[in-house]
Protein backbone atom coordinates (compact mmCIF):
# COMPACT_ATOMS: atom_id res chain seq x y z
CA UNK A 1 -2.08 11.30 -62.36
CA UNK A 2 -3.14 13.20 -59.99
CA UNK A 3 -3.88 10.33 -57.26
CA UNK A 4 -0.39 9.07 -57.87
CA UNK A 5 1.03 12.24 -56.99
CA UNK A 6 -1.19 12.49 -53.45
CA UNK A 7 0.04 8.83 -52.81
CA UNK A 8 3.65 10.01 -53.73
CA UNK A 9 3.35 13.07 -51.30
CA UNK A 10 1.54 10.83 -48.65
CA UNK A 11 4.68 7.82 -48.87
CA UNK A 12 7.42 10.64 -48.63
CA UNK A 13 5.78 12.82 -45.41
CA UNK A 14 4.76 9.64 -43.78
CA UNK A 15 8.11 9.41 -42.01
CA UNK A 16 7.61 12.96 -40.90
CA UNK A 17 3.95 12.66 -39.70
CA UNK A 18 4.91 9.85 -37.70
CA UNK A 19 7.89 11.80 -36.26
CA UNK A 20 5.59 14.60 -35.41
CA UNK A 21 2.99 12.01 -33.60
CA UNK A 22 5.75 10.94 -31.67
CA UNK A 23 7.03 14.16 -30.94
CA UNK A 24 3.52 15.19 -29.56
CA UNK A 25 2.29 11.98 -27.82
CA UNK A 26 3.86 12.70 -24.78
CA UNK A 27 2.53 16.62 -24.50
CA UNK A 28 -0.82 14.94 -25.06
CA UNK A 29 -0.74 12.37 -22.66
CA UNK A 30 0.41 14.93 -20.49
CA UNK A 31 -2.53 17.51 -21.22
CA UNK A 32 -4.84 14.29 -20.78
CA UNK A 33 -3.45 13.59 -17.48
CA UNK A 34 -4.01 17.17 -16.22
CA UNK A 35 -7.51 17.08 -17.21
CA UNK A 36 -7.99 14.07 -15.90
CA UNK A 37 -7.14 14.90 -12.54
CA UNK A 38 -8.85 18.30 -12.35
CA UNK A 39 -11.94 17.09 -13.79
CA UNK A 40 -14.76 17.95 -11.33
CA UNK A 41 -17.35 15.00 -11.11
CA UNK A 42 -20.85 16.10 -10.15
CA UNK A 43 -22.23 15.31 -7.36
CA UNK A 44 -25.33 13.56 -6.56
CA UNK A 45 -26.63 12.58 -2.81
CA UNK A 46 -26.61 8.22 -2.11
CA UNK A 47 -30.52 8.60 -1.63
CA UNK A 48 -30.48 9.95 -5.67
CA UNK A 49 -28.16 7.58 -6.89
CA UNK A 50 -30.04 4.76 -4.94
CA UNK A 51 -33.20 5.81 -6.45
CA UNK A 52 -32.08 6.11 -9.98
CA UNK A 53 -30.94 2.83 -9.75
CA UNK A 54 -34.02 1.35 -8.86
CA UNK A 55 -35.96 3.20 -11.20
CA UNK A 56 -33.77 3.76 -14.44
CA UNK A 57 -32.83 1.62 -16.68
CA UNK A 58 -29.68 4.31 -18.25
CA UNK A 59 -28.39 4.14 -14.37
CA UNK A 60 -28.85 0.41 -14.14
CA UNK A 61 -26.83 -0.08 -16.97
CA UNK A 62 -24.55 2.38 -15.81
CA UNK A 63 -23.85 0.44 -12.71
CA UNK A 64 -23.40 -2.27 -14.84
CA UNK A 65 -20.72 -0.28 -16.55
CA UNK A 66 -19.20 0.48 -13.58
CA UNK A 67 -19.33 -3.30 -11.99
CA UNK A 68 -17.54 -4.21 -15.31
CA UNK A 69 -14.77 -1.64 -15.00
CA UNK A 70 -14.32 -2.93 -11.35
CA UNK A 71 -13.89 -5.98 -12.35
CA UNK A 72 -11.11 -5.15 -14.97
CA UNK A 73 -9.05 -3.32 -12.36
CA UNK A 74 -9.20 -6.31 -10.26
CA UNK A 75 -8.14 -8.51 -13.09
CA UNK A 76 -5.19 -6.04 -13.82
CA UNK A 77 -4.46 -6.06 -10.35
CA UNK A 78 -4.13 -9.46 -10.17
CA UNK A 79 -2.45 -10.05 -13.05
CA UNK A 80 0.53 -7.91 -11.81
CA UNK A 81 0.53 -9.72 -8.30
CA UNK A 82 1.26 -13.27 -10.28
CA UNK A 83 4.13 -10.77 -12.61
CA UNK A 84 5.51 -10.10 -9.36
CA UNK A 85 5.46 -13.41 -7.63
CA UNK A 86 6.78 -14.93 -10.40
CA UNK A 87 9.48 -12.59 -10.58
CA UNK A 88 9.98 -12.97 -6.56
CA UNK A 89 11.12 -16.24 -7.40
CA UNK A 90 14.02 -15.61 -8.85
CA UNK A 91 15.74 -14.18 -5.58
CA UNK A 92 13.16 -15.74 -2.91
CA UNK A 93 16.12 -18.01 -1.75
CA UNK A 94 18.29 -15.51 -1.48
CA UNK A 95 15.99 -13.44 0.24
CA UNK A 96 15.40 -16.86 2.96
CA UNK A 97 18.85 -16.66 3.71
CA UNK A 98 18.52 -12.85 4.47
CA UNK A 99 15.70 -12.74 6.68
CA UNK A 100 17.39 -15.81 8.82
CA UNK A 101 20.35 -13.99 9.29
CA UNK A 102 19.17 -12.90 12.74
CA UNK A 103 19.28 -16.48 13.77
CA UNK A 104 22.51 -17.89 12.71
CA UNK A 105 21.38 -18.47 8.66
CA UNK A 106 19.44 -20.72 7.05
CA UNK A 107 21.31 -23.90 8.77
CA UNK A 108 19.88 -23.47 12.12
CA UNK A 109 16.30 -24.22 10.93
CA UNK A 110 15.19 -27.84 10.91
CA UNK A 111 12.41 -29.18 9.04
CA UNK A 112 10.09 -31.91 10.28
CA UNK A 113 7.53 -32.24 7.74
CA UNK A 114 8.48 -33.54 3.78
CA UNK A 115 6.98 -30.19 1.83
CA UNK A 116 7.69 -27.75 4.89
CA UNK A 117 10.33 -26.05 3.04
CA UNK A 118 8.39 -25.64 -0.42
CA UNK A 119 5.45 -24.19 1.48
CA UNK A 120 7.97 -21.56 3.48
CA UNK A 121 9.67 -20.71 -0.19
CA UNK A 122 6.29 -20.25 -1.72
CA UNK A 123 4.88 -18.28 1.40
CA UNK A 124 7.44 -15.69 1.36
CA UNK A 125 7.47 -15.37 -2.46
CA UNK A 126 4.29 -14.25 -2.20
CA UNK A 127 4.46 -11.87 0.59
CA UNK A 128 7.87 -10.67 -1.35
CA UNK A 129 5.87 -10.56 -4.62
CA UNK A 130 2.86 -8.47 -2.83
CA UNK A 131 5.06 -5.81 -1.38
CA UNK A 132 6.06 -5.23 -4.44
CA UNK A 133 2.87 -5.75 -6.28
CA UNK A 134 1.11 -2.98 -3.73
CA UNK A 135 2.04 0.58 -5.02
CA UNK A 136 0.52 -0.72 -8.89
CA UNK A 137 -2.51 -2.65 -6.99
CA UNK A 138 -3.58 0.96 -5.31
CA UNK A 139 -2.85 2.82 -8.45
CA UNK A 140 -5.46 0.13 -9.76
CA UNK A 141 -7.68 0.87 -7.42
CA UNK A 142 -7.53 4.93 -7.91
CA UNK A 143 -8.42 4.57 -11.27
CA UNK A 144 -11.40 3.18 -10.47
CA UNK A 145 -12.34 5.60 -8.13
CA UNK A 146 -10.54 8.49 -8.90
CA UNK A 147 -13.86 9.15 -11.91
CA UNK A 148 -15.76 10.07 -8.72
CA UNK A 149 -12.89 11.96 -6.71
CA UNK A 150 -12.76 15.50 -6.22
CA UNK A 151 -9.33 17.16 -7.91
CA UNK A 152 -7.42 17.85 -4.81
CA UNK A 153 -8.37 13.84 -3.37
CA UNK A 154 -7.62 12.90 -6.75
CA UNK A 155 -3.71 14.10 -6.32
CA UNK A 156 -3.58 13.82 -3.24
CA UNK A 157 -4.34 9.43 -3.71
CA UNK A 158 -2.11 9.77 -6.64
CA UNK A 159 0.29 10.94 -4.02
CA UNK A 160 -1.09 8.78 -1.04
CA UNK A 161 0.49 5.39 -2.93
CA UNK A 162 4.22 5.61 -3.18
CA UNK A 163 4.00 7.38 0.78
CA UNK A 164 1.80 4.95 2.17
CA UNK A 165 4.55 2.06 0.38
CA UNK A 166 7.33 3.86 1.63
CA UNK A 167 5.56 3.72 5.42
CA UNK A 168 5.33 0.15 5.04
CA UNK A 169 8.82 -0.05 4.30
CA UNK A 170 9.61 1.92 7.15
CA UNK A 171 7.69 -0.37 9.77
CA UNK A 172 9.05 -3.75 8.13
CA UNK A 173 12.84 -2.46 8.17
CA UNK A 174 12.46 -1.11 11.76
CA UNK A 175 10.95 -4.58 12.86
CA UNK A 176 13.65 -6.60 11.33
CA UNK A 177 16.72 -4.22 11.95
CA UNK A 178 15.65 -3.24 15.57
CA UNK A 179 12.85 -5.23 16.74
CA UNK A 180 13.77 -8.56 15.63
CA UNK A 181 17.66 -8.69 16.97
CA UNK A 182 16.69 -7.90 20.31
CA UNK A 183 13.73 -9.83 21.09
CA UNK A 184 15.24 -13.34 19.55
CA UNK A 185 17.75 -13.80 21.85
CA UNK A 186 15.19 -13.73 24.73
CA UNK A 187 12.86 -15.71 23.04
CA UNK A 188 15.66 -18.00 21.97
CA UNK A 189 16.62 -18.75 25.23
CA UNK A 190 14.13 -18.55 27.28
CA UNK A 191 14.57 -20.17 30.99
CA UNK A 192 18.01 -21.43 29.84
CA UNK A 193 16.04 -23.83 26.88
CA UNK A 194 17.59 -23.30 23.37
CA UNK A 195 14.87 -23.51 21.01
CA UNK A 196 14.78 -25.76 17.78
CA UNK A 197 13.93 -23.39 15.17
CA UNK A 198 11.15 -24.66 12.54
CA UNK A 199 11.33 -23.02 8.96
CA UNK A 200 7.33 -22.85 8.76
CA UNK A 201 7.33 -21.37 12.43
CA UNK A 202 10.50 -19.22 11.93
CA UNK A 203 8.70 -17.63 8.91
CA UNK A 204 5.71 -17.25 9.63
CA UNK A 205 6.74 -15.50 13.02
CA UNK A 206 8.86 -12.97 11.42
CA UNK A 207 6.77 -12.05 8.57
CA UNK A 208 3.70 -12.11 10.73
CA UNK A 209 5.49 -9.33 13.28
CA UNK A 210 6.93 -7.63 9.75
CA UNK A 211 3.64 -7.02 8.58
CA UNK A 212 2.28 -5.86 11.33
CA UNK A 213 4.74 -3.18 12.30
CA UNK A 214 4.28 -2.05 8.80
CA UNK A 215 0.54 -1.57 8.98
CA UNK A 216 1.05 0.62 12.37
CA UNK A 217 3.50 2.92 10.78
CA UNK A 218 0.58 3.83 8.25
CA UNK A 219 -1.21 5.63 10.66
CA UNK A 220 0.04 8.90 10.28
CA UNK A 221 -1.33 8.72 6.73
CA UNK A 222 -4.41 7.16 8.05
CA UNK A 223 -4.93 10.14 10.50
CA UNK A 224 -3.99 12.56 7.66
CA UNK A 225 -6.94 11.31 4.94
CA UNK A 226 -9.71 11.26 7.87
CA UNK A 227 -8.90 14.57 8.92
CA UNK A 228 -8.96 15.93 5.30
CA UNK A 229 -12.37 14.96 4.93
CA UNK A 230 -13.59 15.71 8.45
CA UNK A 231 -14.08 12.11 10.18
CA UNK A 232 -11.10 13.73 12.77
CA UNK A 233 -10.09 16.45 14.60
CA UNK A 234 -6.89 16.85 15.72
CA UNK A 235 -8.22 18.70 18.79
CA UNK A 236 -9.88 15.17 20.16
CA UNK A 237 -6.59 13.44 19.11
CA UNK A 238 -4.67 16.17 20.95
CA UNK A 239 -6.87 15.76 24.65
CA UNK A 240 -7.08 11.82 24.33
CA UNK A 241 -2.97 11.22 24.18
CA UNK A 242 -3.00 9.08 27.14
CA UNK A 243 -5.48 7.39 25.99
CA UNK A 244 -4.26 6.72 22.98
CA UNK A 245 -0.79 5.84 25.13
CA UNK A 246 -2.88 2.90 26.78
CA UNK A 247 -4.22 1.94 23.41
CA UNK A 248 -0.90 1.75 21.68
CA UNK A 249 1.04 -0.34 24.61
CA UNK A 250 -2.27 -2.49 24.75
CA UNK A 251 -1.88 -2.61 20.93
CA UNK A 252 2.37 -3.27 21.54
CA UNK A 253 1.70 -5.97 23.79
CA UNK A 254 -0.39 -8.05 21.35
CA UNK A 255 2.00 -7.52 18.33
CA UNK A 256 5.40 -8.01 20.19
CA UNK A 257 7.12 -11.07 20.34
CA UNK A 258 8.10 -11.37 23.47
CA UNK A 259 6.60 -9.84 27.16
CA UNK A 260 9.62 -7.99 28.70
CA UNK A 261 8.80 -4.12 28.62
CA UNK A 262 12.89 -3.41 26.93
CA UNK A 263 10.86 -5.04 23.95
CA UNK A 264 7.45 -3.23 24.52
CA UNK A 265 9.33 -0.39 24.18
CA UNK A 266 10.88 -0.91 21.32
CA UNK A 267 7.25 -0.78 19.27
CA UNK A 268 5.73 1.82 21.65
CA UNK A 269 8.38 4.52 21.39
CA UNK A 270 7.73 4.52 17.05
CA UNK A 271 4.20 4.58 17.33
CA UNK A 272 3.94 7.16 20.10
CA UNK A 273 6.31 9.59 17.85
CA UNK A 274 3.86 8.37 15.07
CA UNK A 275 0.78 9.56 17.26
CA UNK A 276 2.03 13.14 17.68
CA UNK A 277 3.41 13.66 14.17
CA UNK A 278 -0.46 12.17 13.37
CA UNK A 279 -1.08 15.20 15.57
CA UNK A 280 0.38 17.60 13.77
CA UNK A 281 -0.65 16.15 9.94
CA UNK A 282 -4.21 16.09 11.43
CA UNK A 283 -3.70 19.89 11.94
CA UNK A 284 -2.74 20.53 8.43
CA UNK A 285 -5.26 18.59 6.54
CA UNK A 286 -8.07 20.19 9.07
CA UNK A 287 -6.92 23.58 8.72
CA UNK A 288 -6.56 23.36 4.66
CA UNK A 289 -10.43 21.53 4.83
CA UNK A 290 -11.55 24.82 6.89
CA UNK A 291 -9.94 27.27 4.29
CA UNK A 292 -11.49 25.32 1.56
CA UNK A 293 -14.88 25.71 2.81
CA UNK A 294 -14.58 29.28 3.95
């Protein structure tokens, strides 16, 4: 009788113990989160850690454990790159059309070659499909090393990943928006000879100079980690400006389309404003390294 009557009691709260694990699952993923990220690893020199891997089998198998772990971030990773590509496909062709815009649309190209258009839709699937892919690729990636991260780098990568994706944005918009428009038309039309536009050319061309102007405007954030942990000083960046001036129109001149200095200028005017707010970020994360170790 009496195990009927705990089986009773267990079938009629069971609807309430699961409401109360519901209830609390988010607090506790919360509180797990928090510890997470202000969990202090220790900290062992590379010559240790070298040596106990040589030596020890526990730290050998350790490695092992970590090599493992690696490799299932990776798999993740990858696993939400072919989500995303495959996803990409459903508005890649509208997303052609788009990015041809600048040149007339999608009827001014001409293809020569019989799978020249297949390869151009699946190219910029997949660079469509990795831009979006990125921010949970990183996020990957901090997982795996964020174990061995100090709290403050652990937040401040957490952080780091939907900045350094909105920088990338930044550089790709202000490539096609600004960049783009005004350096076809020269290229177009060079010495009075009206170009026949390729799609595999075309494409490769714009995304090519897309990229690229989005990997510049990540140097602010660049400058801003390296300073944190001491690599720069914003005093050196601050005396080396014109050098850094000669390095970023040498740098302008190899990523712009076209060689008239109107278009030169249109890259070296971001990244110059990007050096000296680099400046200024490399003075904040230097200064907050200082305090910490005073």
């Amino acid at each position: 009788m009496r195990k009927f009557l705990n089986k009773l009691w267990s079938i009629i709260t069971a609807p309430f113990r699961l409401i109360s694990k519901i209830i609390a699952a988010p607090f506790k993923g919360i509180k797990n989160i928090q510890d997470f990220l202000n969990e202090v690893p220790e900290e062992h020199s590379l010559i240790d850690t070298t040596a106990s891997a040589i030596q020890s089998a526990d730290a050998r198998a350790s490695l092992m454990d970590h090599v493992e772990a690696l490799r299932k971030h990776i798999f993740r990773a990858l696993l939400a790159l072919m989500v995303t590509v495959s996803i990409s496909f459903i508005f890649t062709q509208q997303l052609i059309q788009y990015l041809t815009e600048p040149v007339g649309g999608l009827d001014t190209l001409r293809a020569i070659e019989v799978t020249e258009s297949i390869g151009v839709f699946m190219r910029v699937a997949l660079m469509s499909g990795t831009i979006i892919a990125l921010p949970y690729i990183a996020f990957e990636f901090w997982l795996f090393f964020a174990p061995g991260l100090k709290p403050s780098s652990k937040k401040f990568g957490l952080v780091g990943i939907p900045l350094a994706s909105l920088l990338f944005i930044a550089g790709a918009a202000f490539s096609y928006f600004i960049m783009l428009p005004a350096a076809l038309p020269f290229l177009l039309n060079f010495m009075g000879i009206q170009a026949e536009l390729r799609p595999a050319s075309y494409f490769t061309f714009i995304l090519g100079v897309m990229f690229w102007i989005g990997i510049a405007f990540e140097f602010p954030l660049i400058i801003y980690v390296l300073s944190a942990i001491g690599l720069v000083k914003p005093d050196v960046l601050k005396q080396q400006w014109r050098l850094a001036i000669v390095i970023i129109s040498i740098f302008a001149a190899a990523i712009t389309p076209t060689i008239d200095p109107i278009n030169m200028a249109l890259v070296m005017l971001p990244m110059s404003v990007l050096y000296f707010i680099s400046i200024g970020l490399s003075y904040i994360a230097y200064n907050g390294r200082k305090k910490k170790i005073e």
